[in-house]
N, C-alpha and C. Protein backbone atom coordinates (compact mmCIF):
# COMPACT_ATOMS: atom_id res chain seq x y z
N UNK A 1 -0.48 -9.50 38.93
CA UNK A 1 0.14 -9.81 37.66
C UNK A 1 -0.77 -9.45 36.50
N UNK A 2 -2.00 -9.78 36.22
CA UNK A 2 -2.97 -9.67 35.55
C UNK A 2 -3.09 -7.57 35.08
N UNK A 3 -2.81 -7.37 36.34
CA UNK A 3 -2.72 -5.83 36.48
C UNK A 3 -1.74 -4.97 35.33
N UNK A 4 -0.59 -5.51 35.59
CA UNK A 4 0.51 -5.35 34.96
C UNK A 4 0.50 -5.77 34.01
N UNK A 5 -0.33 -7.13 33.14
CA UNK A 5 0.27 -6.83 31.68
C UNK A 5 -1.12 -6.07 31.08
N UNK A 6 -2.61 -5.81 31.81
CA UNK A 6 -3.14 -5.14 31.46
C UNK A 6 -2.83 -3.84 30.91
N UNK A 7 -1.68 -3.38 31.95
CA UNK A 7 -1.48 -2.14 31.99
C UNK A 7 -0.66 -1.83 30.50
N UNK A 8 0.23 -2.69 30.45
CA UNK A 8 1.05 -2.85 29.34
C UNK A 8 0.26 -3.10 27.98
N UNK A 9 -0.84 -3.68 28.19
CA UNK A 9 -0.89 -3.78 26.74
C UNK A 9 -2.05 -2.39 26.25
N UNK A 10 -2.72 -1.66 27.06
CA UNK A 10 -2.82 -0.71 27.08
C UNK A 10 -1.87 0.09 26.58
N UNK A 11 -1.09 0.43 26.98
CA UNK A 11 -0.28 1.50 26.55
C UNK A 11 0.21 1.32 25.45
N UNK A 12 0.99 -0.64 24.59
CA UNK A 12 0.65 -0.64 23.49
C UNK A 12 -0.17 -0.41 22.33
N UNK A 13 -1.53 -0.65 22.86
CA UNK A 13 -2.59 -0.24 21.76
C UNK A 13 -2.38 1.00 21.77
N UNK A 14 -2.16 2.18 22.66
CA UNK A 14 -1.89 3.76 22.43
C UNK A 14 -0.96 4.18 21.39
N UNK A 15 0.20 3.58 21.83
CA UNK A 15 1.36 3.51 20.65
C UNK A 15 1.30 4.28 19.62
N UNK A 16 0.40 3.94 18.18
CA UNK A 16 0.10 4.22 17.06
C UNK A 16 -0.70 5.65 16.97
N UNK A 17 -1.04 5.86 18.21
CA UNK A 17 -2.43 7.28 17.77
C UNK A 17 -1.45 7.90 18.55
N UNK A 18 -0.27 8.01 19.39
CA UNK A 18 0.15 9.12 20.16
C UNK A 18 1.58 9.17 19.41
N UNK A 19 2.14 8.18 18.12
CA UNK A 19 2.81 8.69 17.18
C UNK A 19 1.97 10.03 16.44
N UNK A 20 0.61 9.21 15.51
CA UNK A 20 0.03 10.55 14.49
C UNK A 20 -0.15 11.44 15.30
N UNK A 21 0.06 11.85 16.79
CA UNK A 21 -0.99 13.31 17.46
C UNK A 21 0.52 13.90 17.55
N UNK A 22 1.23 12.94 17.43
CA UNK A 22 3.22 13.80 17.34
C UNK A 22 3.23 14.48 16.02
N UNK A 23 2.75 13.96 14.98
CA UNK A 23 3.30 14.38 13.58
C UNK A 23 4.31 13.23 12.79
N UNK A 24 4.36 12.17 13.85
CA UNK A 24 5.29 11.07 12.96
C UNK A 24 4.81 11.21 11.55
N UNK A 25 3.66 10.70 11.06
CA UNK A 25 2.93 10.44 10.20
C UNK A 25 1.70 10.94 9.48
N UNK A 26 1.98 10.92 8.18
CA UNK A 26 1.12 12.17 7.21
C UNK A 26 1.35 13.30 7.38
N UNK A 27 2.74 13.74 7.41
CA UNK A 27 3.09 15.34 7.67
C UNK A 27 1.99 15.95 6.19
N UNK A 28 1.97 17.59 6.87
CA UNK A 28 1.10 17.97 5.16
C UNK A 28 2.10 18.32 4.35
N UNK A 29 3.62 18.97 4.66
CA UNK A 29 4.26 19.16 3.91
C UNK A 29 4.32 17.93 2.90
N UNK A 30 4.95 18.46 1.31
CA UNK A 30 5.17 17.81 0.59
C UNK A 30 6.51 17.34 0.63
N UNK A 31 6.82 16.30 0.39
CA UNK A 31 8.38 15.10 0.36
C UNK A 31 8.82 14.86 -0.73
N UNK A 32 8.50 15.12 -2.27
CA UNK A 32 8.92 14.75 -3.23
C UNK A 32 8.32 15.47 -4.40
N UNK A 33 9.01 15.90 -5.50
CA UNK A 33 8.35 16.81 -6.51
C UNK A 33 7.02 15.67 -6.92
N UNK A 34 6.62 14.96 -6.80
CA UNK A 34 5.49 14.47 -7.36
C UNK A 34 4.25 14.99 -6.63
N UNK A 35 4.87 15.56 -5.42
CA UNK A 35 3.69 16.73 -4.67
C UNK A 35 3.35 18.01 -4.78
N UNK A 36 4.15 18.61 -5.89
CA UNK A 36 4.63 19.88 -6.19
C UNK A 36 3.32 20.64 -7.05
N UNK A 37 2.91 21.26 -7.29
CA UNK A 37 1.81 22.07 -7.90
C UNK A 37 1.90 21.82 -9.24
N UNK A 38 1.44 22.88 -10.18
CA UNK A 38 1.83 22.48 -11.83
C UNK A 38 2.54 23.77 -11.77
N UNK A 39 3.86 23.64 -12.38
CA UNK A 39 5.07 24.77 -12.94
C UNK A 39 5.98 25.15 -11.62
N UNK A 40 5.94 23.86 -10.65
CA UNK A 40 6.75 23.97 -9.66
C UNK A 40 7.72 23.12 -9.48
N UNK A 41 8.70 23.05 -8.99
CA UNK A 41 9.91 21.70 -9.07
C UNK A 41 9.88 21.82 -7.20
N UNK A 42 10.83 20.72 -7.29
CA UNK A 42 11.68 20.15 -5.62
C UNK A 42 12.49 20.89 -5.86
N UNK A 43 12.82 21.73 -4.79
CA UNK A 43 14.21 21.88 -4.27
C UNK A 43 14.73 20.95 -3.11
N UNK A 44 15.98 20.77 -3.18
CA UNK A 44 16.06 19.71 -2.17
C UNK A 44 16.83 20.17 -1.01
N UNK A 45 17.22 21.78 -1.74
CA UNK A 45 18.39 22.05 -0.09
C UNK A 45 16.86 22.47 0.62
N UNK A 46 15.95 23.01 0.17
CA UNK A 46 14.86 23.79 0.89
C UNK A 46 13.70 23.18 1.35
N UNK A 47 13.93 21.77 0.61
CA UNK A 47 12.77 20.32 0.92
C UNK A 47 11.73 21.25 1.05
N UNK A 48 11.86 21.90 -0.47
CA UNK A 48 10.27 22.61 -0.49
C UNK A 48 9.83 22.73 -2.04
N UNK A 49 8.41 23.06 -2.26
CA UNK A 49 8.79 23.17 -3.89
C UNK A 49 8.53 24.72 -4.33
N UNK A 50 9.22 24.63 -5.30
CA UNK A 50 9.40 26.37 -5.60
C UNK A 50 8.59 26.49 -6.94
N UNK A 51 9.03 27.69 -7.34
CA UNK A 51 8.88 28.21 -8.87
C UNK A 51 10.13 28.67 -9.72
N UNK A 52 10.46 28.16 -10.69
CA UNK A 52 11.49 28.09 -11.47
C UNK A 52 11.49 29.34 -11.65
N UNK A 53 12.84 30.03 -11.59
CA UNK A 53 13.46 31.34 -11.77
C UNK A 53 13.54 31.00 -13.77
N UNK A 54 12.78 32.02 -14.56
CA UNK A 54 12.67 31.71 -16.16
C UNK A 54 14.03 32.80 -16.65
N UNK A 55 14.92 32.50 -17.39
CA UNK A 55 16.10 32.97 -17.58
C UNK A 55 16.14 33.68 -19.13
């Protein structure tokens, strides 16, 4: 018995570091124009940030 919840709580403490080695968390892409460069906006169909087409 002792074995078994050893085992278990092991694999809980793993949990959290074998999300970040997935990419769950702190992707580098940027998520919101407040990540965007200077003279760049969000696009949101392209969830990327661009450079304004000047008209």
């Amino acid at each position: 018995m002792k074995v078994k919840t050893f085992l278990v709580a092991a694999v809980l403490a793993m949990t959290p570091g074998l999300a970040m080695a997935m990419g769950g968390c702190g992707s580098m892409t940027p998520t919101t124009a407040s990540a965007c460069g200077e003279g760049q906006v969000w696009d949101a169909d392209t969830r990327a940030c661009v450079t304004p087409l000047s008209s």
